[in-house]
Protein backbone atom coordinates (compact mmCIF):
# COMPACT_ATOMS: atom_id res chain seq x y z
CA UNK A 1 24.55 -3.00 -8.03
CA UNK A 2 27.83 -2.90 -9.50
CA UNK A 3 28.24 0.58 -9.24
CA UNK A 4 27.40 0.87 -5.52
CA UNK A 5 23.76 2.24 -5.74
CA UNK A 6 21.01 -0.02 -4.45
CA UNK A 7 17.55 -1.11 -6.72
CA UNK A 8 14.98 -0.83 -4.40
CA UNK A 9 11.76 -1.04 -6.20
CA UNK A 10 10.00 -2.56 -9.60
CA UNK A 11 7.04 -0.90 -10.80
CA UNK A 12 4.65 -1.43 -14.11
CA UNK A 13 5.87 0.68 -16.64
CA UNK A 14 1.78 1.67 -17.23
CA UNK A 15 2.55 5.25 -17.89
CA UNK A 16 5.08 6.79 -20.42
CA UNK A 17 8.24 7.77 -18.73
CA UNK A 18 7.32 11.64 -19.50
CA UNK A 19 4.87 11.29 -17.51
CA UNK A 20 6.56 8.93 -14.90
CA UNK A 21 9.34 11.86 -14.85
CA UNK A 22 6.63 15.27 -14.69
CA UNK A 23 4.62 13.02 -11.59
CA UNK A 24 8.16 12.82 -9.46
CA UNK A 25 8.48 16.64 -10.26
CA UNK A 26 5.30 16.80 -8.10
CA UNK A 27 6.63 15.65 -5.34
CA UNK A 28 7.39 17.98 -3.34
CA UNK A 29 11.34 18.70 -2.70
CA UNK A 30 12.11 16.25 -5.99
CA UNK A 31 13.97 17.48 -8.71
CA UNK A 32 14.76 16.14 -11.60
CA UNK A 33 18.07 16.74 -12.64
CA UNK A 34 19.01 14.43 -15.79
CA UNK A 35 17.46 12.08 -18.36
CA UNK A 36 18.69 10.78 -21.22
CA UNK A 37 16.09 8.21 -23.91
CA UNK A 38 16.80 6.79 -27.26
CA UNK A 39 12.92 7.50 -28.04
CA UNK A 40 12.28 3.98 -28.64
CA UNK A 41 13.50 1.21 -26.21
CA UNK A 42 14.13 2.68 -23.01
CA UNK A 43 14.59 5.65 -20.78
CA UNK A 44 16.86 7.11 -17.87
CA UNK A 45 15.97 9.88 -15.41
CA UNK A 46 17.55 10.90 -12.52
CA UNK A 47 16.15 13.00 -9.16
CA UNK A 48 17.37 14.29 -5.86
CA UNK A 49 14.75 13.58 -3.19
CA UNK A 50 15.43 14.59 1.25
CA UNK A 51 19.36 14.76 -0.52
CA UNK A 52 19.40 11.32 -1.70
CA UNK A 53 20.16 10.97 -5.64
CA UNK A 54 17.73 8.78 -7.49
CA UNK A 55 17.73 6.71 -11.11
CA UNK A 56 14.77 5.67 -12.88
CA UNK A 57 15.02 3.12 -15.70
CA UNK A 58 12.34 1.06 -18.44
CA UNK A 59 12.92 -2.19 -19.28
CA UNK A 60 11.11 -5.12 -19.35
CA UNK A 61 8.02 -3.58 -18.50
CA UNK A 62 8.28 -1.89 -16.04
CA UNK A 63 10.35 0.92 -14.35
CA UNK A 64 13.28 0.05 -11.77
CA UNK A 65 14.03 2.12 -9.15
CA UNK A 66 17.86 3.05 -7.60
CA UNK A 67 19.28 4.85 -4.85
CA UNK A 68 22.85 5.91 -5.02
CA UNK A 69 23.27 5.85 -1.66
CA UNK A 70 22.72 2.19 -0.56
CA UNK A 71 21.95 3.04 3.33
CA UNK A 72 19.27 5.40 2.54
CA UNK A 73 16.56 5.18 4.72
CA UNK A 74 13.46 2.99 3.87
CA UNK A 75 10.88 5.87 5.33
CA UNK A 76 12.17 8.20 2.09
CA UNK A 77 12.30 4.87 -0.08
CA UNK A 78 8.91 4.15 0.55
CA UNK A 79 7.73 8.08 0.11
CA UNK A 80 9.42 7.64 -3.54
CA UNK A 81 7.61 4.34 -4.15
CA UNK A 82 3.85 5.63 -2.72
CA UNK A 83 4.44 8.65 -4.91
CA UNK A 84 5.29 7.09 -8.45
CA UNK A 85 2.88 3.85 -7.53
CA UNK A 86 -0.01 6.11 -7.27
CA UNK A 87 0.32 7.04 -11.00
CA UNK A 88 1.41 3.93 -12.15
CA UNK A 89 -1.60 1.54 -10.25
């Protein structure tokens, strides 16, 4: 991405983002640490996961996934994606 950070996943946007945000909370060592929403069209929420910092965004339906850190390893990438695709299948 422009800014440096990497998109490394696309999932259905089948839950609300509250919920999509409370189910990373559960896994375990996430935090969430920002989010910002305008309530109607879309949402942003950020997490730190194994100290890598993650985005979450809705559009289009369905959420995209970032890493800041573009080298980040695809054995916590794929931890991130199992977690939030076993709400959102």
């Amino acid at each position: 991405m422009n800014d440096g950070s990497r998109q490394f996943a696309a999932l259905p946007e089948s839950e609300s983002w509250h919920r999509l945000r409370d189910h990373v909370s559960e896994l375990a060592g996430a935090q969430v640490t920002d989010f910002i929403t305008d309530e109607i069209t879309e949402a942003w929420f950020d997490f730190t996961y194994r100290e890598q910092r993650f985005t979450v965004n809705n559009q289009f339906g369905e959420y995209q996934f970032f890493v800041r850190d573009p080298s980040c390893g695809d054995d916590i990438l794929t931890e991130v994606v199992r977690h939030c695709d076993s709400l959102l299948s």
